[in-house]
PDB file of N, CA and C in Angstrom:
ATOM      1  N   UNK A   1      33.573 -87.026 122.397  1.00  0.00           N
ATOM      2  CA  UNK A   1      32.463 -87.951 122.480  1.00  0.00           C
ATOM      3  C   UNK A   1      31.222 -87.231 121.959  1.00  0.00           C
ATOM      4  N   UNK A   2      30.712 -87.906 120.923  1.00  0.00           N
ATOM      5  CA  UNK A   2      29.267 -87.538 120.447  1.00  0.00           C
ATOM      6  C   UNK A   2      28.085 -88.510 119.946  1.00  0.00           C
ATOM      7  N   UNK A   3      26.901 -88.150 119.991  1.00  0.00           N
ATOM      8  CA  UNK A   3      25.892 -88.943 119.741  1.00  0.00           C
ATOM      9  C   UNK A   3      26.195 -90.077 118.889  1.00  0.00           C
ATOM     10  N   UNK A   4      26.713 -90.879 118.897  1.00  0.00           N
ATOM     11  CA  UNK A   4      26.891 -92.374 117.678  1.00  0.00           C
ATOM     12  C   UNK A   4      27.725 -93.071 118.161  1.00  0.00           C
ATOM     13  N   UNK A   5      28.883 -92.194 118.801  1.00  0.00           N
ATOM     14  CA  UNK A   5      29.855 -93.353 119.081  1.00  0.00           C
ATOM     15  C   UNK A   5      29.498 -94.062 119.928  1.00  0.00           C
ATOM     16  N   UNK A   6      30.520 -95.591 119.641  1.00  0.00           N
ATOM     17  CA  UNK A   6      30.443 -96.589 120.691  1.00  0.00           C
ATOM     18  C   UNK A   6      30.829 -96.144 121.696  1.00  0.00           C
ATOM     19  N   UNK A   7      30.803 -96.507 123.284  1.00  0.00           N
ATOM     20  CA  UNK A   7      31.223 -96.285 124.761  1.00  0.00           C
ATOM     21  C   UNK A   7      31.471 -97.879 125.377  1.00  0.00           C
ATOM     22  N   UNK A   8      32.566 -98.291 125.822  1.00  0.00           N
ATOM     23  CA  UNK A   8      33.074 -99.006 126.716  1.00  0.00           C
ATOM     24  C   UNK A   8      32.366 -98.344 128.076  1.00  0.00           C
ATOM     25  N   UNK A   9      31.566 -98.983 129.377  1.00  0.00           N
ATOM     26  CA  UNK A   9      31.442 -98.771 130.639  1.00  0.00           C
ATOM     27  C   UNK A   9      32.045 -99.416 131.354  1.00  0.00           C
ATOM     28  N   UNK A  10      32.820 -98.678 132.712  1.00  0.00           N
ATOM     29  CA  UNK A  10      33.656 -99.006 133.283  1.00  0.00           C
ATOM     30  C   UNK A  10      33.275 -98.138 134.624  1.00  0.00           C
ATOM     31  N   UNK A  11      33.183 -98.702 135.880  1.00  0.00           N
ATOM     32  CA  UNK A  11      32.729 -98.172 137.005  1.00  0.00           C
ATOM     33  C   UNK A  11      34.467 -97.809 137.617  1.00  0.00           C
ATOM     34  N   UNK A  12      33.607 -96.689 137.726  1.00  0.00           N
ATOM     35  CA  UNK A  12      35.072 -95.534 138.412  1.00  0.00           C
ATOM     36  C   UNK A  12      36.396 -96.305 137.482  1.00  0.00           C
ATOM     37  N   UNK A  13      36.702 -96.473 136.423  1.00  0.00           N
ATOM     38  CA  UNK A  13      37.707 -96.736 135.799  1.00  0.00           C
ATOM     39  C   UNK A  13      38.080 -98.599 136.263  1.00  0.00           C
ATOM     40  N   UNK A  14      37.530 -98.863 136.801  1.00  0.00           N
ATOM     41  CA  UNK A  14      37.792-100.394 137.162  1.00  0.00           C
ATOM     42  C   UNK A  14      36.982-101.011 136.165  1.00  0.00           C
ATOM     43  N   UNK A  15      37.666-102.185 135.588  1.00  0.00           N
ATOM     44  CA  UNK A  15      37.826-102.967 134.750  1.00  0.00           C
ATOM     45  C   UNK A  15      37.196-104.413 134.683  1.00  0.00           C
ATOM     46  N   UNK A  16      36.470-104.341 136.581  1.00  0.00           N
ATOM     47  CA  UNK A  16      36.164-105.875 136.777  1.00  0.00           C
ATOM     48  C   UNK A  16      34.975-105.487 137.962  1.00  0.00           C
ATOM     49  N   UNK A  17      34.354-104.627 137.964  1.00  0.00           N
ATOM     50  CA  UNK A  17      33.215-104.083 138.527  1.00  0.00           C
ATOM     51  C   UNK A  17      32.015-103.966 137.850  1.00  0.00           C
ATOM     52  N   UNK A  18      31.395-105.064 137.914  1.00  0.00           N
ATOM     53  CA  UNK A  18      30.216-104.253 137.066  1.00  0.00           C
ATOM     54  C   UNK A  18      29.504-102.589 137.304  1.00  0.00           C
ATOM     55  N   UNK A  19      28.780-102.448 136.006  1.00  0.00           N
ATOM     56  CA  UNK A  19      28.233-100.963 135.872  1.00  0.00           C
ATOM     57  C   UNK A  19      26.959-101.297 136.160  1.00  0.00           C
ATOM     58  N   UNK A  20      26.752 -99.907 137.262  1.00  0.00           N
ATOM     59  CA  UNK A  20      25.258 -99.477 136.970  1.00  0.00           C
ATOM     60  C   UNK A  20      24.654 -98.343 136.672  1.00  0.00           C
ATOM     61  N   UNK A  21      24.316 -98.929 135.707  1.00  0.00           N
ATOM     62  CA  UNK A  21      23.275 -97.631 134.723  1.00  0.00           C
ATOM     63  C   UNK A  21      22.051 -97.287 135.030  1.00  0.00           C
ATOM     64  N   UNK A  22      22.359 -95.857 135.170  1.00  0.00           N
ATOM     65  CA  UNK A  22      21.368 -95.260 135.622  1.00  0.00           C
ATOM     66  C   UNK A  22      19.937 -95.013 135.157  1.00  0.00           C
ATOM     67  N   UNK A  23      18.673 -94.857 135.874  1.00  0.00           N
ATOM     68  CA  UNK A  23      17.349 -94.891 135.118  1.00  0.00           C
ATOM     69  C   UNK A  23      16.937 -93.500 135.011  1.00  0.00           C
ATOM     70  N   UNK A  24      16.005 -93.255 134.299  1.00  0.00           N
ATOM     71  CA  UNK A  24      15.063 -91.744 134.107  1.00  0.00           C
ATOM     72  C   UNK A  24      13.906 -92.417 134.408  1.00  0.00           C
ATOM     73  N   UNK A  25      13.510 -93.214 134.630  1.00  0.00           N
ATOM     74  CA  UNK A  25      12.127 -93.775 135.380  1.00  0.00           C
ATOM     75  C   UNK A  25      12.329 -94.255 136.752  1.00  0.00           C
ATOM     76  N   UNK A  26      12.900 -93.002 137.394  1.00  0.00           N
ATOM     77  CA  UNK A  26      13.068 -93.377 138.713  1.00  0.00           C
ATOM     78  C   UNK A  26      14.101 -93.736 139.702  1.00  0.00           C
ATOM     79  N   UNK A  27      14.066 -94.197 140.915  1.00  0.00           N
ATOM     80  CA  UNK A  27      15.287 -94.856 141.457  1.00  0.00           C
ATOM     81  C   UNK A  27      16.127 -95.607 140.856  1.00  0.00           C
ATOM     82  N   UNK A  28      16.876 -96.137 141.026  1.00  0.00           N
ATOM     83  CA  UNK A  28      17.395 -97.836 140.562  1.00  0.00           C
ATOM     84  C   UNK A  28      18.411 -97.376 139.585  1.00  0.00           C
ATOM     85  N   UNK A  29      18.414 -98.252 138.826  1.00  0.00           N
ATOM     86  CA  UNK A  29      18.981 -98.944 137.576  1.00  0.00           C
ATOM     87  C   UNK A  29      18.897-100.171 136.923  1.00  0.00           C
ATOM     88  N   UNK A  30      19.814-100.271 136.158  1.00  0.00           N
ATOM     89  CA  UNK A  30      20.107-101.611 136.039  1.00  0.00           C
ATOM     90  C   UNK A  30      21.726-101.886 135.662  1.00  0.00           C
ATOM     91  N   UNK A  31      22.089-103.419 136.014  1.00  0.00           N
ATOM     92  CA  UNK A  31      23.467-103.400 136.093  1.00  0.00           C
ATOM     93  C   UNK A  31      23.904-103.970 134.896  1.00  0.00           C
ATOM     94  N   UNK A  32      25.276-103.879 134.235  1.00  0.00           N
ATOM     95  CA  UNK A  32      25.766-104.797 133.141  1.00  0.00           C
ATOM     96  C   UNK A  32      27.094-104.801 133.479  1.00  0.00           C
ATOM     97  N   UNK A  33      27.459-105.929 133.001  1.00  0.00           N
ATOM     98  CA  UNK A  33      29.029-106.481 133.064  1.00  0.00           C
ATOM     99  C   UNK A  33      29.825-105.448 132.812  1.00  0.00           C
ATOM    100  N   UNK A  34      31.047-105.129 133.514  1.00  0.00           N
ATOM    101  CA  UNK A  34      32.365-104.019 133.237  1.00  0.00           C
ATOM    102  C   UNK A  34      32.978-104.103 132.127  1.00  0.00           C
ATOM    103  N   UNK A  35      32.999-103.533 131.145  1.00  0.00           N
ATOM    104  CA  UNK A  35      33.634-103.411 129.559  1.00  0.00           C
ATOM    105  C   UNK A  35      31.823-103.351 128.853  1.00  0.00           C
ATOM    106  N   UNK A  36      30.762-103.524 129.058  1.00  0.00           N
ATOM    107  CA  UNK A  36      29.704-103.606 128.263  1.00  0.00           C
ATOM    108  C   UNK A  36      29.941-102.367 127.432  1.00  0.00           C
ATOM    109  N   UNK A  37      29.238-102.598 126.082  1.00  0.00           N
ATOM    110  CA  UNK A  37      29.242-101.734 125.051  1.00  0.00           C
ATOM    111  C   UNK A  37      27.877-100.641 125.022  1.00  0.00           C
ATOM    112  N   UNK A  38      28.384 -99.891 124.830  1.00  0.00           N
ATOM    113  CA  UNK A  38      26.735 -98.682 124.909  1.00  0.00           C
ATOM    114  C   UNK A  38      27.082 -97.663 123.443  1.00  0.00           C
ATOM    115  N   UNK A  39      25.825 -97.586 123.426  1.00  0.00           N
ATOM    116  CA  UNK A  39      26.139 -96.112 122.107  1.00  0.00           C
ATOM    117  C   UNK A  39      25.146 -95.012 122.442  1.00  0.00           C
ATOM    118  N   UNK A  40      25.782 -93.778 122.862  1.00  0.00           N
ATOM    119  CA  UNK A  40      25.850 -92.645 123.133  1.00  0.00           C
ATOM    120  C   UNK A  40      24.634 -92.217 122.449  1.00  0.00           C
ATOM    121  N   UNK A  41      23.831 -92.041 123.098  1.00  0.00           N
ATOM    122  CA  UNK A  41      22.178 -91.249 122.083  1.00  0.00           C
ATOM    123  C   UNK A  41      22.270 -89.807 122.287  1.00  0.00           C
ATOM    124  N   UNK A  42      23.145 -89.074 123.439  1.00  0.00           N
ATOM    125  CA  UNK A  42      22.766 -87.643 123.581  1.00  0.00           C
ATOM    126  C   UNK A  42      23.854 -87.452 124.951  1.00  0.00           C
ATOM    127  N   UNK A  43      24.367 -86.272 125.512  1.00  0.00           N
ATOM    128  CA  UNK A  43      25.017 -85.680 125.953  1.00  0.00           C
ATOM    129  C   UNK A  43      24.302 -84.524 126.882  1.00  0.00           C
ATOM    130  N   UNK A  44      24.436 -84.891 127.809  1.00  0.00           N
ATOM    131  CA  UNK A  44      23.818 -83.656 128.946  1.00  0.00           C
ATOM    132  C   UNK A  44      25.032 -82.926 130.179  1.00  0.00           C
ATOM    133  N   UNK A  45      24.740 -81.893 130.654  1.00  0.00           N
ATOM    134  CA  UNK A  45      25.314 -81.458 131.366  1.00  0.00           C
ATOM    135  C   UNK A  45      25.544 -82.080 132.667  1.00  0.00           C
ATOM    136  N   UNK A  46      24.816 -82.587 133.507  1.00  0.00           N
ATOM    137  CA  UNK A  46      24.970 -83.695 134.370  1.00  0.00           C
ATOM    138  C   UNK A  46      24.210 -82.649 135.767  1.00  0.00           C
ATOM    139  N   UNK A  47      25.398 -83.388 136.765  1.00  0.00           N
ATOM    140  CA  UNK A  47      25.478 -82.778 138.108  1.00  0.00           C
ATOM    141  C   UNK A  47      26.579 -82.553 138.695  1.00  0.00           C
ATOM    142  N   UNK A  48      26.997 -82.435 139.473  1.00  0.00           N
ATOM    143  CA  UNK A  48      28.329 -81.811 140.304  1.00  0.00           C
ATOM    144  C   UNK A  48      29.110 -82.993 140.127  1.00  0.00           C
ATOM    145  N   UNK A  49      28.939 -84.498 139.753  1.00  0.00           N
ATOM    146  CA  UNK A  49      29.633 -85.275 139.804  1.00  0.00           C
ATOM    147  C   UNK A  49      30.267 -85.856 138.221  1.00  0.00           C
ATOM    148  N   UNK A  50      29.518 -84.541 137.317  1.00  0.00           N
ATOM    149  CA  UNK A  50      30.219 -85.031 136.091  1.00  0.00           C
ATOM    150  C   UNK A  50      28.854 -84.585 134.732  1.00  0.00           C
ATOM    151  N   UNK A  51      29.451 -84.597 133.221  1.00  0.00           N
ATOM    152  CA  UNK A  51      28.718 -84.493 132.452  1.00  0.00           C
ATOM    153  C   UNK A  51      27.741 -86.342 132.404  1.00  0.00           C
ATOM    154  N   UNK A  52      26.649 -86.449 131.403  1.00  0.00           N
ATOM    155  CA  UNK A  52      26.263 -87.463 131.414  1.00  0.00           C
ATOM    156  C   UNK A  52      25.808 -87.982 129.697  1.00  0.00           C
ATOM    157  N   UNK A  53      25.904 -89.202 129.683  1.00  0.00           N
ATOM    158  CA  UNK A  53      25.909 -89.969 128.687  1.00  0.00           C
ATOM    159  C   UNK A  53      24.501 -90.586 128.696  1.00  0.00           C
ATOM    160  N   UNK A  54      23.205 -89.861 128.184  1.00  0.00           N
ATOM    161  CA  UNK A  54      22.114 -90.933 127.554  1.00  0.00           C
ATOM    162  C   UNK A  54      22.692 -91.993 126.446  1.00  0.00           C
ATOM    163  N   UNK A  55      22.825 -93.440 127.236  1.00  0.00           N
ATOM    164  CA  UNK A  55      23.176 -94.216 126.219  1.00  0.00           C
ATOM    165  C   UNK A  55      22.288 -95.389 126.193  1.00  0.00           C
ATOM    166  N   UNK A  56      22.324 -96.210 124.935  1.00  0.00           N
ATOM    167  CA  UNK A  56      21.179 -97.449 124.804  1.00  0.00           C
ATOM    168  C   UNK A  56      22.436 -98.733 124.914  1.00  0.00           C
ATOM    169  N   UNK A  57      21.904 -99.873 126.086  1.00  0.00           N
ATOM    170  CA  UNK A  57      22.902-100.752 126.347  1.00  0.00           C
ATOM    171  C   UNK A  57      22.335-101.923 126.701  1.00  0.00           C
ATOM    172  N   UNK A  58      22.264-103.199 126.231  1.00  0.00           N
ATOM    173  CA  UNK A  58      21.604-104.025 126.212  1.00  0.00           C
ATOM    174  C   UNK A  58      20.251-103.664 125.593  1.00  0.00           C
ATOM    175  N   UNK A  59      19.470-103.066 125.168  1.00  0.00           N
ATOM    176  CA  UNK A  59      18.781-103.124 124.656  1.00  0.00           C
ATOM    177  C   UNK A  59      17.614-102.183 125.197  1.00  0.00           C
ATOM    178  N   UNK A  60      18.452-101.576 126.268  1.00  0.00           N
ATOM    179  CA  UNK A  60      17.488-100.477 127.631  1.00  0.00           C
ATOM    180  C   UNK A  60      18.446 -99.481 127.335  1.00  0.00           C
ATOM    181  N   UNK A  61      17.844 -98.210 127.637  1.00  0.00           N
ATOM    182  CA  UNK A  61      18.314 -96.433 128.006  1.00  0.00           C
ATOM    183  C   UNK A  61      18.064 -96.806 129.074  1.00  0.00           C
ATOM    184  N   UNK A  62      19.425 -95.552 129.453  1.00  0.00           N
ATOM    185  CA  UNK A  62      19.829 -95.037 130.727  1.00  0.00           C
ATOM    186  C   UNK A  62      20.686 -93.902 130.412  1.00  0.00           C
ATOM    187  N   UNK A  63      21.432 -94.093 131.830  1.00  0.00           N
ATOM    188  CA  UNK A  63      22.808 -92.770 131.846  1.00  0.00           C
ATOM    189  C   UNK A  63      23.798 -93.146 132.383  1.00  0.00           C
ATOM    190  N   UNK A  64      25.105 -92.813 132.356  1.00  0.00           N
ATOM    191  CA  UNK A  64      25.920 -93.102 132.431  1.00  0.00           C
ATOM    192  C   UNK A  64      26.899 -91.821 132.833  1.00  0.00           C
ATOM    193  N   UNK A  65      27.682 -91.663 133.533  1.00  0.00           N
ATOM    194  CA  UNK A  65      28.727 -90.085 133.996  1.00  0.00           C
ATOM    195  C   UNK A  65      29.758 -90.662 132.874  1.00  0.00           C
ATOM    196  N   UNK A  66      29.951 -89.525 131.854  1.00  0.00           N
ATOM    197  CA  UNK A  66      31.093 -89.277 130.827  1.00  0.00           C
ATOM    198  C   UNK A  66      32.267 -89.999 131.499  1.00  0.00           C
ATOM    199  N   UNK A  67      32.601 -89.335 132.487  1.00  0.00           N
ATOM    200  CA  UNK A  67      33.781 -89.944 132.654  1.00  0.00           C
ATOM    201  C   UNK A  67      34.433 -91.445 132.726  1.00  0.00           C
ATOM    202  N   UNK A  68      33.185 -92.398 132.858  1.00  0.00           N
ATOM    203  CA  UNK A  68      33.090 -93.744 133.368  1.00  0.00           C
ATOM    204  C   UNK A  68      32.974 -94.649 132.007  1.00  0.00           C
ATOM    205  N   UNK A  69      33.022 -93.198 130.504  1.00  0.00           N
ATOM    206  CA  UNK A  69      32.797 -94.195 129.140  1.00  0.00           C
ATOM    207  C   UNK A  69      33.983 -94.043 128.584  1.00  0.00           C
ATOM    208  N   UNK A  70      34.309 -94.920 127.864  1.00  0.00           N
ATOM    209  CA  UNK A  70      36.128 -94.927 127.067  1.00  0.00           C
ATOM    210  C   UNK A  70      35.087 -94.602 125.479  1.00  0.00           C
ATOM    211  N   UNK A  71      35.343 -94.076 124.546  1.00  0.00           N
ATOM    212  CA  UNK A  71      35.501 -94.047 123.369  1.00  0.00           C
ATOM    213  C   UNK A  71      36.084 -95.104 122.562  1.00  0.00           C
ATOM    214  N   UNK A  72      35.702 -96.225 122.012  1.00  0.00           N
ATOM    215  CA  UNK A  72      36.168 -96.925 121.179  1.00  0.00           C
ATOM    216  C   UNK A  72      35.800 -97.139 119.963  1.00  0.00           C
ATOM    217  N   UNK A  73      34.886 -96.669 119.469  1.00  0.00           N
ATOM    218  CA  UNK A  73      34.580 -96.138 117.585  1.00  0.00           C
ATOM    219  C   UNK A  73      33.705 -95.097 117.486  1.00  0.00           C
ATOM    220  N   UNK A  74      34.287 -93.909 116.950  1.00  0.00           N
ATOM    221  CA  UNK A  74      33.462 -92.701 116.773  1.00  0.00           C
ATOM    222  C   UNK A  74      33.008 -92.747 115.248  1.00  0.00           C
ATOM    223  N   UNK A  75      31.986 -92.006 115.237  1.00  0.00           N
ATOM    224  CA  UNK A  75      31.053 -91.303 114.436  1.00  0.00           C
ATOM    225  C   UNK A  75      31.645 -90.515 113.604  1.00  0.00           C
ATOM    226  N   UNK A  76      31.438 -90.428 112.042  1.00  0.00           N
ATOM    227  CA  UNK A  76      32.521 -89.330 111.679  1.00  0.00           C
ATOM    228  C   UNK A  76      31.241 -87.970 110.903  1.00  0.00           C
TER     229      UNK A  76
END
């Protein structure tokens, strides 16, 4: 996974949960439908619960834990 590709979000691997994406302005988030599409702007080390995905999704940044994005068209 690197900066361009598309990302499928999927909360803890479930398929029918919506996601919530995380903010850098603070508490919260915001939520989007389970399968929403995101594209990967940058790659960080995270926290104890995983690396993290700055991605743009609906039309807002956030973050996202690597593990919770599927890869479905990479960047070449």
């Amino acid at each position: 996974m690197k900066p361009g590709d598309l990302v499928r979000l999927f909360q803890e691997g479930d398929p029918v949960i919506p996601y919530v994406v995380g903010s850098f302005k603070g508490e919260g988030g915001f939520e989007v439908p389970a399968g929403s599409i995101a594209l990967v702007i940058k790659l960080t080390r995270g926290d104890e619960l995983g690396a993290i995905c700055h991605v743009l999704v609906d039309g807002r940044a956030g973050w996202a834990y690597r593990d919770d994005c599927e890869v479905i068209d990479e960047t070449e």
